[in-house]
N, C-alpha and C. Protein backbone atom coordinates (compact mmCIF):
# COMPACT_ATOMS: atom_id res chain seq x y z
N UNK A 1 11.76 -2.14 15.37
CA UNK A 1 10.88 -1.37 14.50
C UNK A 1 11.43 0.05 14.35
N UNK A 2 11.75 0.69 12.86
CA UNK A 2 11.71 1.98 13.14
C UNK A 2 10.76 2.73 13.31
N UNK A 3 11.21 3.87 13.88
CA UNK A 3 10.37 5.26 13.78
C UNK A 3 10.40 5.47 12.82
N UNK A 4 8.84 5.98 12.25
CA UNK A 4 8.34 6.84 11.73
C UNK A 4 7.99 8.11 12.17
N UNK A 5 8.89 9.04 11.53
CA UNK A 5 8.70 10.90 11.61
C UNK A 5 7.61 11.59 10.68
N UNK A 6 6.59 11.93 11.49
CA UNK A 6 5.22 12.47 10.83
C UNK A 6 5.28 14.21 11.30
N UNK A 7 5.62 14.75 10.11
CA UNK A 7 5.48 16.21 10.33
C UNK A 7 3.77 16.45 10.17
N UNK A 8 3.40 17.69 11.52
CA UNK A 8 2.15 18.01 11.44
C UNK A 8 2.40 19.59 11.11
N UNK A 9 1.17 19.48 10.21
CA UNK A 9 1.50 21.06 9.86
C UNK A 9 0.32 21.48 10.33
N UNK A 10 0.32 22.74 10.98
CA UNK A 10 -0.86 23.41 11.23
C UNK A 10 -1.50 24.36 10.93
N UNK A 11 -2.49 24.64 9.93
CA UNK A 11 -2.42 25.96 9.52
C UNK A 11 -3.17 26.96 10.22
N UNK A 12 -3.38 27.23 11.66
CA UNK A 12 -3.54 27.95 12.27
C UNK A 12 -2.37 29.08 12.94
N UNK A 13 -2.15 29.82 12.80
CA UNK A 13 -0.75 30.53 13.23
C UNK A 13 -1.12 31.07 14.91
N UNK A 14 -2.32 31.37 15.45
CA UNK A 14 -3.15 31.63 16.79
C UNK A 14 -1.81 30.86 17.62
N UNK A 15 -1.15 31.04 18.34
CA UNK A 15 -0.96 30.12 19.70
C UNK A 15 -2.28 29.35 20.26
N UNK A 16 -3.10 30.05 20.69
CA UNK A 16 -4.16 28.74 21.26
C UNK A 16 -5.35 28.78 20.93
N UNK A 17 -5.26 28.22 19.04
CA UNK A 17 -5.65 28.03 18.21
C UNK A 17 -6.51 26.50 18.20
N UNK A 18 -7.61 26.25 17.74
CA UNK A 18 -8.32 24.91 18.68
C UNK A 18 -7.79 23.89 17.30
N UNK A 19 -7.20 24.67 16.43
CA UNK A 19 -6.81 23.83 15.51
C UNK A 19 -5.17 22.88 15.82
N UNK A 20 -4.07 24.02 16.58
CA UNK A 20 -3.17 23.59 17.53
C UNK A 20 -3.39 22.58 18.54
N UNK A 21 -4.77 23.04 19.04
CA UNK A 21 -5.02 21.77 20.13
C UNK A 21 -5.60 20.32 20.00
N UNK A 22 -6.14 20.76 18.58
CA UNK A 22 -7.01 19.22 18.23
C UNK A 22 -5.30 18.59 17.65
N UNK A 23 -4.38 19.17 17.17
CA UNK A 23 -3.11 18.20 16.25
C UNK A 23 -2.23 17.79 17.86
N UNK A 24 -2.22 18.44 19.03
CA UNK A 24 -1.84 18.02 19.90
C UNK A 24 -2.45 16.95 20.61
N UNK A 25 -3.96 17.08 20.32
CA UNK A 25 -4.40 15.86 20.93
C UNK A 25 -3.94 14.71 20.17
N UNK A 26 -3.99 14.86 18.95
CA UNK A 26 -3.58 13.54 17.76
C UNK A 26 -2.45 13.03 17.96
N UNK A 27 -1.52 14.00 18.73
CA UNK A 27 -0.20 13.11 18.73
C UNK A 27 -0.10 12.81 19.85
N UNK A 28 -0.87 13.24 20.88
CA UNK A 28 -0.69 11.89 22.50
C UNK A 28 -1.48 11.21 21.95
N UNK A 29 -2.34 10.60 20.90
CA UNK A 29 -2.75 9.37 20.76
C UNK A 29 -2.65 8.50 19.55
N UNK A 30 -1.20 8.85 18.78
CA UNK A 30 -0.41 8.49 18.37
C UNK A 30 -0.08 7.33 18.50
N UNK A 31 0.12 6.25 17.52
CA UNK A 31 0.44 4.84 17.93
C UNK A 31 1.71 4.84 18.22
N UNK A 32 2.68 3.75 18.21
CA UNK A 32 3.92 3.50 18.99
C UNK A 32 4.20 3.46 17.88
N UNK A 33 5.95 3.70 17.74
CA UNK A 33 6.59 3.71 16.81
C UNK A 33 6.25 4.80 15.76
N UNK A 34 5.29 6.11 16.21
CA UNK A 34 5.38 7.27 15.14
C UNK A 34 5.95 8.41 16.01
N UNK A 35 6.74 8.75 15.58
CA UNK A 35 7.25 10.39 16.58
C UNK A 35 6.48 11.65 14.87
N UNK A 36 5.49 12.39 16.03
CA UNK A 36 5.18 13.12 15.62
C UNK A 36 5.50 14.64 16.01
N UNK A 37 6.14 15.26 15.11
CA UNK A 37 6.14 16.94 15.33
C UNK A 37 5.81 18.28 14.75
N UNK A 38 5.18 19.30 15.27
CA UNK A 38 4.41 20.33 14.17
C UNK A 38 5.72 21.04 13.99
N UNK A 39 5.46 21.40 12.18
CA UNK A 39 6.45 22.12 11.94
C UNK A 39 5.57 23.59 11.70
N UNK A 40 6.58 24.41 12.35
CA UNK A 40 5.85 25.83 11.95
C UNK A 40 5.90 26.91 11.04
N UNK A 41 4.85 27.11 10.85
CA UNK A 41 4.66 28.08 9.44
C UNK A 41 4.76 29.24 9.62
N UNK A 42 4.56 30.12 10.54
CA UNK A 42 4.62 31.39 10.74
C UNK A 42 5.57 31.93 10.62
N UNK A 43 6.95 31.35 10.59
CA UNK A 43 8.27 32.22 9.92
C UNK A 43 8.46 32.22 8.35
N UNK A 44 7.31 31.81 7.58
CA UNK A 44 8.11 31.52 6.18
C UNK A 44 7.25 32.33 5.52
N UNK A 45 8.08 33.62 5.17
CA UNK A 45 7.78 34.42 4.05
C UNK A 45 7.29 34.52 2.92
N UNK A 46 6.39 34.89 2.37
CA UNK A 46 5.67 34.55 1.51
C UNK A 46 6.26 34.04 0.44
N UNK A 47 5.95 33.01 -0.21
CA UNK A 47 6.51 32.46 -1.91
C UNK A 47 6.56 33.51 -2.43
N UNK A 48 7.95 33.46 -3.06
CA UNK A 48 8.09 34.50 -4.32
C UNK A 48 9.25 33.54 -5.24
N UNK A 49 8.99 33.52 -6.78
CA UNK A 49 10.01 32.36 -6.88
C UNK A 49 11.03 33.62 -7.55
N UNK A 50 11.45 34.63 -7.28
CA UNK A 50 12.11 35.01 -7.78
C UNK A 50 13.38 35.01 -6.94
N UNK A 51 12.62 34.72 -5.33
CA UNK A 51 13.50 34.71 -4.49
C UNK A 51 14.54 33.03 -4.19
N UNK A 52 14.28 32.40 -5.50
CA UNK A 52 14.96 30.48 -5.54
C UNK A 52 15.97 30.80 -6.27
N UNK A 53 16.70 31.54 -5.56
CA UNK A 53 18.44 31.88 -6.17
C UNK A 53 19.02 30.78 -5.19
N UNK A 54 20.43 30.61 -5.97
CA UNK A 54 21.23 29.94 -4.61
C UNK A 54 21.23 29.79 -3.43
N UNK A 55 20.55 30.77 -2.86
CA UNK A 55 20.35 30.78 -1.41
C UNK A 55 19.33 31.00 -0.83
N UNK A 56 18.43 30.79 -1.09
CA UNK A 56 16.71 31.06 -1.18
C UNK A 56 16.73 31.37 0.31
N UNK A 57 15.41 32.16 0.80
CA UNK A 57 15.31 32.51 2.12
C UNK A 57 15.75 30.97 3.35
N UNK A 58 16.23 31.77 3.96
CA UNK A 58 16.80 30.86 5.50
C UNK A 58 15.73 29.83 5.24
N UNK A 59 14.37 30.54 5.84
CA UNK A 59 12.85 29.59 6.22
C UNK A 59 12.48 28.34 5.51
N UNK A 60 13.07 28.96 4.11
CA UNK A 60 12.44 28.05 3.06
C UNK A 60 13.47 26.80 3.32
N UNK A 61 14.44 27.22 3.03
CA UNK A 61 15.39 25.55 3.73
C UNK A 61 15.40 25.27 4.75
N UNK A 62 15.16 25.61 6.19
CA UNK A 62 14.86 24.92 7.14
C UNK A 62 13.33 24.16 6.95
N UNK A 63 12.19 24.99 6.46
CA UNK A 63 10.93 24.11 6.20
C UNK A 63 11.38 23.05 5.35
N UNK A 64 11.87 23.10 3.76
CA UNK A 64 12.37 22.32 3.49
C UNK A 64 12.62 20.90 3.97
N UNK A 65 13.62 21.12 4.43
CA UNK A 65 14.62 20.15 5.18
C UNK A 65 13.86 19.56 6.18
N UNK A 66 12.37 20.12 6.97
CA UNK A 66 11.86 19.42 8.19
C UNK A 66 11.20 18.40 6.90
N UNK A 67 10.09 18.85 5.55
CA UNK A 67 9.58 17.77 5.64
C UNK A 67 10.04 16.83 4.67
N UNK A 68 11.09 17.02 4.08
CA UNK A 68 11.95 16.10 3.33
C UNK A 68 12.59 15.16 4.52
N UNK A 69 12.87 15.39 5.68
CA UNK A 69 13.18 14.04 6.91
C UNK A 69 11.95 13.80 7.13
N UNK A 70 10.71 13.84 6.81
CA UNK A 70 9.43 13.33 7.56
C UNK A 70 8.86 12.37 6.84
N UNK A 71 8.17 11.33 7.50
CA UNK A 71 8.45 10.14 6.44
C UNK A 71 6.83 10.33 5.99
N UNK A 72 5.87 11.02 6.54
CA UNK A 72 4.65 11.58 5.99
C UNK A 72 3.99 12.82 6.79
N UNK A 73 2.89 13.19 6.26
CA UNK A 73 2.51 14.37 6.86
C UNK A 73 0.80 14.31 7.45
N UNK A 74 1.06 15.29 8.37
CA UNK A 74 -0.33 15.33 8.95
C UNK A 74 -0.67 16.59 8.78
N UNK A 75 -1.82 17.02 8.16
CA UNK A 75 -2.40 18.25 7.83
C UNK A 75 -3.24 18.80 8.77
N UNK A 76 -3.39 20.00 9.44
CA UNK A 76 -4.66 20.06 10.45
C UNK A 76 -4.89 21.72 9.71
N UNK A 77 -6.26 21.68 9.47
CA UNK A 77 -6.39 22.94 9.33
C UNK A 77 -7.52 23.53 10.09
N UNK A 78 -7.74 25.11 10.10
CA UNK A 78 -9.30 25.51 10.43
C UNK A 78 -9.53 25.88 8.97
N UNK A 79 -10.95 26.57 8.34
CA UNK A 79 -11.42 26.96 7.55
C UNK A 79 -11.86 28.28 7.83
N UNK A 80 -11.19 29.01 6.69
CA UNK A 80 -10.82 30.54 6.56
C UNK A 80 -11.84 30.43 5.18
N UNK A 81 -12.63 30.98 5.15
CA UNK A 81 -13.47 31.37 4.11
C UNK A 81 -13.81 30.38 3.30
N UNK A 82 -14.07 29.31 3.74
CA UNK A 82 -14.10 28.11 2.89
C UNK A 82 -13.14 27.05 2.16
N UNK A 83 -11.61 27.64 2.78
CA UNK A 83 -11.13 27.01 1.90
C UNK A 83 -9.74 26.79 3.16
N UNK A 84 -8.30 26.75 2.99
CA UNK A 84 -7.15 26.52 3.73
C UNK A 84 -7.18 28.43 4.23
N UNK A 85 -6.06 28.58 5.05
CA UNK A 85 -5.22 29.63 5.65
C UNK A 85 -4.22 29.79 4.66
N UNK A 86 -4.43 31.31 4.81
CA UNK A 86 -3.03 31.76 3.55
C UNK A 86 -1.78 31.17 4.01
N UNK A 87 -1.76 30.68 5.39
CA UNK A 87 -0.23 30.59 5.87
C UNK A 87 -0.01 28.77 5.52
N UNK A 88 -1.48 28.19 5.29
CA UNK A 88 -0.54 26.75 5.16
C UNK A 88 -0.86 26.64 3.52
N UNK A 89 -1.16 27.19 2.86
CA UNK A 89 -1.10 27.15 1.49
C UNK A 89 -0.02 27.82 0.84
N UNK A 90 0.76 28.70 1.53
CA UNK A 90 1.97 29.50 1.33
C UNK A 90 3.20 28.14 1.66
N UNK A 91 2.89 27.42 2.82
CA UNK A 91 4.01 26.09 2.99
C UNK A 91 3.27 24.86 2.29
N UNK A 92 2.52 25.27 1.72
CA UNK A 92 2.74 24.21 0.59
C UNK A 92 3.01 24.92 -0.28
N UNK A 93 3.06 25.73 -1.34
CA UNK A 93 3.83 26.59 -2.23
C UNK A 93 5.65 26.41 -2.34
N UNK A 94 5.96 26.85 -1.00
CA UNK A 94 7.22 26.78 -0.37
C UNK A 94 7.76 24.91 -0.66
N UNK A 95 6.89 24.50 -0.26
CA UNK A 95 7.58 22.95 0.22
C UNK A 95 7.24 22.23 -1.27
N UNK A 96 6.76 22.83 -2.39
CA UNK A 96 6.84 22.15 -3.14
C UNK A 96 7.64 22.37 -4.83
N UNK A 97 8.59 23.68 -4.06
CA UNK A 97 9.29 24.32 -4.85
C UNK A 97 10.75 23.95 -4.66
N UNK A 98 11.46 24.00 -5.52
CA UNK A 98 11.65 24.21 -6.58
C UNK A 98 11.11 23.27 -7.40
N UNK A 99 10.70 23.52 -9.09
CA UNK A 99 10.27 22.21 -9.46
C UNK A 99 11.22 21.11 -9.77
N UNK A 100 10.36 20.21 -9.21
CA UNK A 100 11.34 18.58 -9.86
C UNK A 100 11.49 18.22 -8.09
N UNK A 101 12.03 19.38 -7.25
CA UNK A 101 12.74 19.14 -6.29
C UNK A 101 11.46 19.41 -4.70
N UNK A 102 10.39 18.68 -5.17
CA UNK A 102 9.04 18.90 -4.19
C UNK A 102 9.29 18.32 -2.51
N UNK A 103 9.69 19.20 -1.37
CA UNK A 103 9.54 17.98 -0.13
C UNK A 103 8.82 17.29 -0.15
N UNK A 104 7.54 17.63 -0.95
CA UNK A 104 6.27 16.77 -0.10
C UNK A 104 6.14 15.71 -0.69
N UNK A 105 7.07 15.10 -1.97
CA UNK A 105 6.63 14.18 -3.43
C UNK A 105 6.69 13.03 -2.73
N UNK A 106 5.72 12.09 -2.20
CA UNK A 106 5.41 10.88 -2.36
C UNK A 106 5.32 10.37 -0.80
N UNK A 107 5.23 12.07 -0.48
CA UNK A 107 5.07 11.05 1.51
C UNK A 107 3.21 10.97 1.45
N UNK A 108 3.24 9.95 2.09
CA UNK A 108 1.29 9.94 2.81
C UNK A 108 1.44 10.95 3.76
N UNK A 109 0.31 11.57 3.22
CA UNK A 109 -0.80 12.23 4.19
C UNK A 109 -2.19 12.07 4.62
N UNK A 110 -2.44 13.06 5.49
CA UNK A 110 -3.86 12.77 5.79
C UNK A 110 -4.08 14.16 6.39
N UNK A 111 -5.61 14.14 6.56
CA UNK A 111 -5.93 15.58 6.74
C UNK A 111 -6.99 15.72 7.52
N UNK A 112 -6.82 16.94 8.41
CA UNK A 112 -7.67 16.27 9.46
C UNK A 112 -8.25 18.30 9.48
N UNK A 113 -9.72 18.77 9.19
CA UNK A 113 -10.21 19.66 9.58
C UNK A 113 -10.98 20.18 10.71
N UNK A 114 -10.93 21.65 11.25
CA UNK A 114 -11.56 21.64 12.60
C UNK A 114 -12.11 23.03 12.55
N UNK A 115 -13.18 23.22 13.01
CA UNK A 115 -14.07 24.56 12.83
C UNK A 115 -15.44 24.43 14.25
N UNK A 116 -15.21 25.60 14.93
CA UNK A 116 -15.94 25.91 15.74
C UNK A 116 -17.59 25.42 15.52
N UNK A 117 -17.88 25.82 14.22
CA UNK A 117 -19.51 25.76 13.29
C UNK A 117 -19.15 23.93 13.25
N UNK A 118 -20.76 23.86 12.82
CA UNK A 118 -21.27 22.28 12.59
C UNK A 118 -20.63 21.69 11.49
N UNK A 119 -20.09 22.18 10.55
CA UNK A 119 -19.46 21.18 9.54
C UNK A 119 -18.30 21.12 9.48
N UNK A 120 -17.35 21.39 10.71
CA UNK A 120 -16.49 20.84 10.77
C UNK A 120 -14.70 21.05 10.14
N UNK A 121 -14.90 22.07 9.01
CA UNK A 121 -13.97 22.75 8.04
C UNK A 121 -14.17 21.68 7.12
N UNK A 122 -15.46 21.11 6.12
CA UNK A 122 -15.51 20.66 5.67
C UNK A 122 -14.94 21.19 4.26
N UNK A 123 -15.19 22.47 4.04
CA UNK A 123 -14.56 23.27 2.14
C UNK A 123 -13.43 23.59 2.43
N UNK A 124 -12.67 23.65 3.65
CA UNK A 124 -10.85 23.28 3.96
C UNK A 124 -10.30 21.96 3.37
N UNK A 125 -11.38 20.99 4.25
CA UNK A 125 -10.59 19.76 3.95
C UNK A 125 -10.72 19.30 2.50
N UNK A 126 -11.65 19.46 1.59
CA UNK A 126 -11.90 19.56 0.07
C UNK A 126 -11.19 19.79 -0.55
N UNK A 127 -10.86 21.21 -0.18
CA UNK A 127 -9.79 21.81 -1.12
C UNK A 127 -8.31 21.77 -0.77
N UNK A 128 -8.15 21.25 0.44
CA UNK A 128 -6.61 20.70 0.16
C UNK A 128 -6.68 19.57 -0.07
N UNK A 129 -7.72 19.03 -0.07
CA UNK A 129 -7.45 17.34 -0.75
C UNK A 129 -7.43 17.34 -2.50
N UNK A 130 -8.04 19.11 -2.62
CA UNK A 130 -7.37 19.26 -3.93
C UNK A 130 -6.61 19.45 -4.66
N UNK A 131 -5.65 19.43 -3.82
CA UNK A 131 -3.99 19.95 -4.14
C UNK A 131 -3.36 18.84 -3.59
N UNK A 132 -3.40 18.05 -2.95
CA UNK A 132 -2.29 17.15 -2.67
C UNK A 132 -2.06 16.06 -3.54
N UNK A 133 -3.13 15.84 -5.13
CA UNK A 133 -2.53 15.20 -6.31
C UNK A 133 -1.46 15.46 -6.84
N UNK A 134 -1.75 16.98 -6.81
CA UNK A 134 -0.65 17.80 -7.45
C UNK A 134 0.58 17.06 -7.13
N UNK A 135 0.83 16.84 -5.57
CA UNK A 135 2.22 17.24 -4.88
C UNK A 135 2.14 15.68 -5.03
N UNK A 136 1.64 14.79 -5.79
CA UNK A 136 2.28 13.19 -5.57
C UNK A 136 1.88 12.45 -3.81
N UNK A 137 0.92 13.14 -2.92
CA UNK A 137 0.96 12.48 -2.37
C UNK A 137 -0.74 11.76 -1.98
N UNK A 138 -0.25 10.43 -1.58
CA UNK A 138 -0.92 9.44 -1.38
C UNK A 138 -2.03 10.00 -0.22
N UNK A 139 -3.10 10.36 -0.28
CA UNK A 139 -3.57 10.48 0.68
C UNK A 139 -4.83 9.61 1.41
N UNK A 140 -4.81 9.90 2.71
CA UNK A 140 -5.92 8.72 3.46
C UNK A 140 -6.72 9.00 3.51
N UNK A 141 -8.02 7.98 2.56
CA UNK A 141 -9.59 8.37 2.31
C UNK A 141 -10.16 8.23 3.25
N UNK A 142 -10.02 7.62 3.99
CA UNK A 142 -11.00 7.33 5.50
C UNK A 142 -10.36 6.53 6.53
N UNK A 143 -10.74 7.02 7.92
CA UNK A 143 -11.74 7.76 7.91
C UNK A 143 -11.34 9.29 7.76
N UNK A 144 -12.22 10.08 7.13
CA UNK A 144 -12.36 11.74 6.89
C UNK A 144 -12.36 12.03 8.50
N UNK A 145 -11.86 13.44 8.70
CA UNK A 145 -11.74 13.80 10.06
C UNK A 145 -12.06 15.64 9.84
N UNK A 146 -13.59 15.91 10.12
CA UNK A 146 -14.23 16.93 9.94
C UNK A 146 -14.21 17.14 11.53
N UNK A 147 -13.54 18.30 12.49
CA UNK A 147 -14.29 18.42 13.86
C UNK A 147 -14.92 19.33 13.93
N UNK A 148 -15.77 19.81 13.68
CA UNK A 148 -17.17 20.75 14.20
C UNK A 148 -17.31 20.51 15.98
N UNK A 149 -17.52 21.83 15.74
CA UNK A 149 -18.30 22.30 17.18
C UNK A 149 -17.00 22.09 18.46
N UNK A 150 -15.80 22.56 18.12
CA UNK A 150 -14.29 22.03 19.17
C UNK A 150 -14.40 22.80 19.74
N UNK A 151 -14.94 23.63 20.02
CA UNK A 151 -14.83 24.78 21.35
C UNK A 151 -15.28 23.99 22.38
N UNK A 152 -16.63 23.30 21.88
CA UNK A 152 -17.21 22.19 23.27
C UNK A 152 -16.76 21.34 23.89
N UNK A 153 -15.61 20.71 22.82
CA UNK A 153 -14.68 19.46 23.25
C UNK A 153 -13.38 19.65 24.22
N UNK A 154 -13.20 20.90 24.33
CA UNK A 154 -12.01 21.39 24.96
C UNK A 154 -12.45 21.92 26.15
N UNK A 155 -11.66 21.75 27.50
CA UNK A 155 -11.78 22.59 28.25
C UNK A 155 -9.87 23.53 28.68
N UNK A 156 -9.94 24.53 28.16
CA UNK A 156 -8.46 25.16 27.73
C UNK A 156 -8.03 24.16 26.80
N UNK A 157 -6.34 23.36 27.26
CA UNK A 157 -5.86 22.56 26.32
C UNK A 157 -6.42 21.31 26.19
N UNK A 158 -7.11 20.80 27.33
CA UNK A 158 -7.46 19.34 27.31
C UNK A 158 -8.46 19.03 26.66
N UNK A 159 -8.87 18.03 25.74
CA UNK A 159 -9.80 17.21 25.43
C UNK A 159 -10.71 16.56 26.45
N UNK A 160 -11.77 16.98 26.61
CA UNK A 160 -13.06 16.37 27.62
C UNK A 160 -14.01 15.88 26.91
N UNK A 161 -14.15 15.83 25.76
CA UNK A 161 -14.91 14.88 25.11
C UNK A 161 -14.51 13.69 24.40
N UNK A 162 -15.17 12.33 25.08
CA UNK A 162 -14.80 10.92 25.17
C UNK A 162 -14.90 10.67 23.26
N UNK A 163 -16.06 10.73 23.10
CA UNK A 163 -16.56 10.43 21.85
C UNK A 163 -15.23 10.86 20.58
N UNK A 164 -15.11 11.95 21.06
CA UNK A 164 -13.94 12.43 20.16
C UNK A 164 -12.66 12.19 20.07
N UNK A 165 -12.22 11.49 21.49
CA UNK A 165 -10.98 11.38 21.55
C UNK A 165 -10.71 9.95 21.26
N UNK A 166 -12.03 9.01 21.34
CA UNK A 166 -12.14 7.97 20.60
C UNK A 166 -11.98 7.92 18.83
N UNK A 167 -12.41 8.26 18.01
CA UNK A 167 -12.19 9.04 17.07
C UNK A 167 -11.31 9.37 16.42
N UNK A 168 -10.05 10.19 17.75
CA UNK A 168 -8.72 10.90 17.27
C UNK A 168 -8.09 9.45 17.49
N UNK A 169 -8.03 8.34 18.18
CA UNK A 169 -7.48 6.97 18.69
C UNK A 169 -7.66 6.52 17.26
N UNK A 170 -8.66 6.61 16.42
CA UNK A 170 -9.50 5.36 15.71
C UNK A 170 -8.85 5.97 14.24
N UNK A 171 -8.75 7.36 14.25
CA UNK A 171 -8.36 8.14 13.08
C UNK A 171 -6.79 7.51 12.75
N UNK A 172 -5.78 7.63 14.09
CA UNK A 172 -4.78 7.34 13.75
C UNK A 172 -3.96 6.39 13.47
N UNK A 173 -4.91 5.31 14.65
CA UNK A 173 -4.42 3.94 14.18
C UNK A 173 -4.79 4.03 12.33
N UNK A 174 -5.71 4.06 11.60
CA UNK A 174 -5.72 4.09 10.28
C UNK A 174 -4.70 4.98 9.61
N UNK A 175 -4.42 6.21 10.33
CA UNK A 175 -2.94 6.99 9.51
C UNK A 175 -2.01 6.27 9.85
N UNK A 176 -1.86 5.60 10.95
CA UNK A 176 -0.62 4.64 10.93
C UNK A 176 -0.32 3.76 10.19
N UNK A 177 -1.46 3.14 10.05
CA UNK A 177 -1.53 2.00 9.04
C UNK A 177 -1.14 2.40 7.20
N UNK A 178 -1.76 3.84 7.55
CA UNK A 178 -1.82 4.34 5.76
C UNK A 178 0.06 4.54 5.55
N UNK A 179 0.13 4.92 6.55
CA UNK A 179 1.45 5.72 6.41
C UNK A 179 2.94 4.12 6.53
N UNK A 180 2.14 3.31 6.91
CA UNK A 180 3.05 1.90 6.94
C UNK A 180 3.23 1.42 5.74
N UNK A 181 2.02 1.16 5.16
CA UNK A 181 1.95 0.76 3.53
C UNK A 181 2.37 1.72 2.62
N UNK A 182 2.10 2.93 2.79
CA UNK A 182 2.66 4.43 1.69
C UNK A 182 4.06 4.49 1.57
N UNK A 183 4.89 4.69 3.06
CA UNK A 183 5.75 5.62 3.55
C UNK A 183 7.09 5.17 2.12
N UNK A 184 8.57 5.46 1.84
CA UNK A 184 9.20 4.65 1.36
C UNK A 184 10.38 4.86 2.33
């Protein structure tokens, strides 16, 4: 069987960010045969397309290049005013530039939101599920993965809540599955 390479993007830039810790829990419970890794956003300079000369910033081709090898993507965000983080809406900007030439065109994703409050980063996960038509990719309707209230579920890095980590098990076997039938 091959591996499947699932870039997770995180749009929390925090080091110990509960949005970092919920995409770490997702990938120790990761099915077999997916190697999952977060690619990071905090080095990539803001989109400017004036800057897609021959040699466009370093960042932008190393981001590039991570998720053009990734055979789909995992989205984790928190909710910043209702909507994504300037920093993972800037790598999608980035990753879907130049036109014609999009990393992200036709890998599955899925998207998984997380917010301290009761709903979970529910107007995060909305609105990047409103943009990922754009970018051609296939994304996984259910199950939806809203985590509300993750401060409770964590004690530091670890996951102590059963219910949830059942959940993150139940979420991925279905991204696995999405990402088996999608991937090319």
């Amino acid at each position: 069987m091959t591996t499947k390479k699932i870039a997770v993007l995180v749009g929390s830039l925090r080091k110990e960010s509960f949005t970092r810790r919920v995409a770490n829990s997702l990938i120790d419970v990761a099915p077999d045969g997916f190697e999952l890794t977060i690619v990071e956003l905090g080095d990539l300079p803001l989109y400017n397309e004036d800057d897609e000369t021959a040699t466009p910033p370093p960042a932008f081709t190393v981001f590039r290049e991570a998720i053009g090898a990734a055979d789909a993507i995992l989205f984790c965000t928190p909710e910043y005013n209702r909507s994504v983080p300037g920093s993972l809406k800037n790598a999608i900007d980035v990753g879907s530039r130049p036109y014609g030439k999009a990393a992200f065109a036709d890998k599955p994703c899925a998207v998984v939101s997380v917010s301290p409050g009761v709903l979970g980063g529910f107007g995060a996960n909305h609105h990047l599920r409103q943009m990922l038509p754009f970018l051609n990719m296939p994304t996984m309707p259910a199950p939806e993965a809203y985590i509300g209230g993750v401060a409770a579920k964590y004690e530091g890095d670890r996951l102590i809540d059963d219910s949830t980590r059942a959940f993150f098990e139940k979420f991925m076997a279905a991204f696995g599955a999405w990402v088996t039938q999608h991937a090319r």
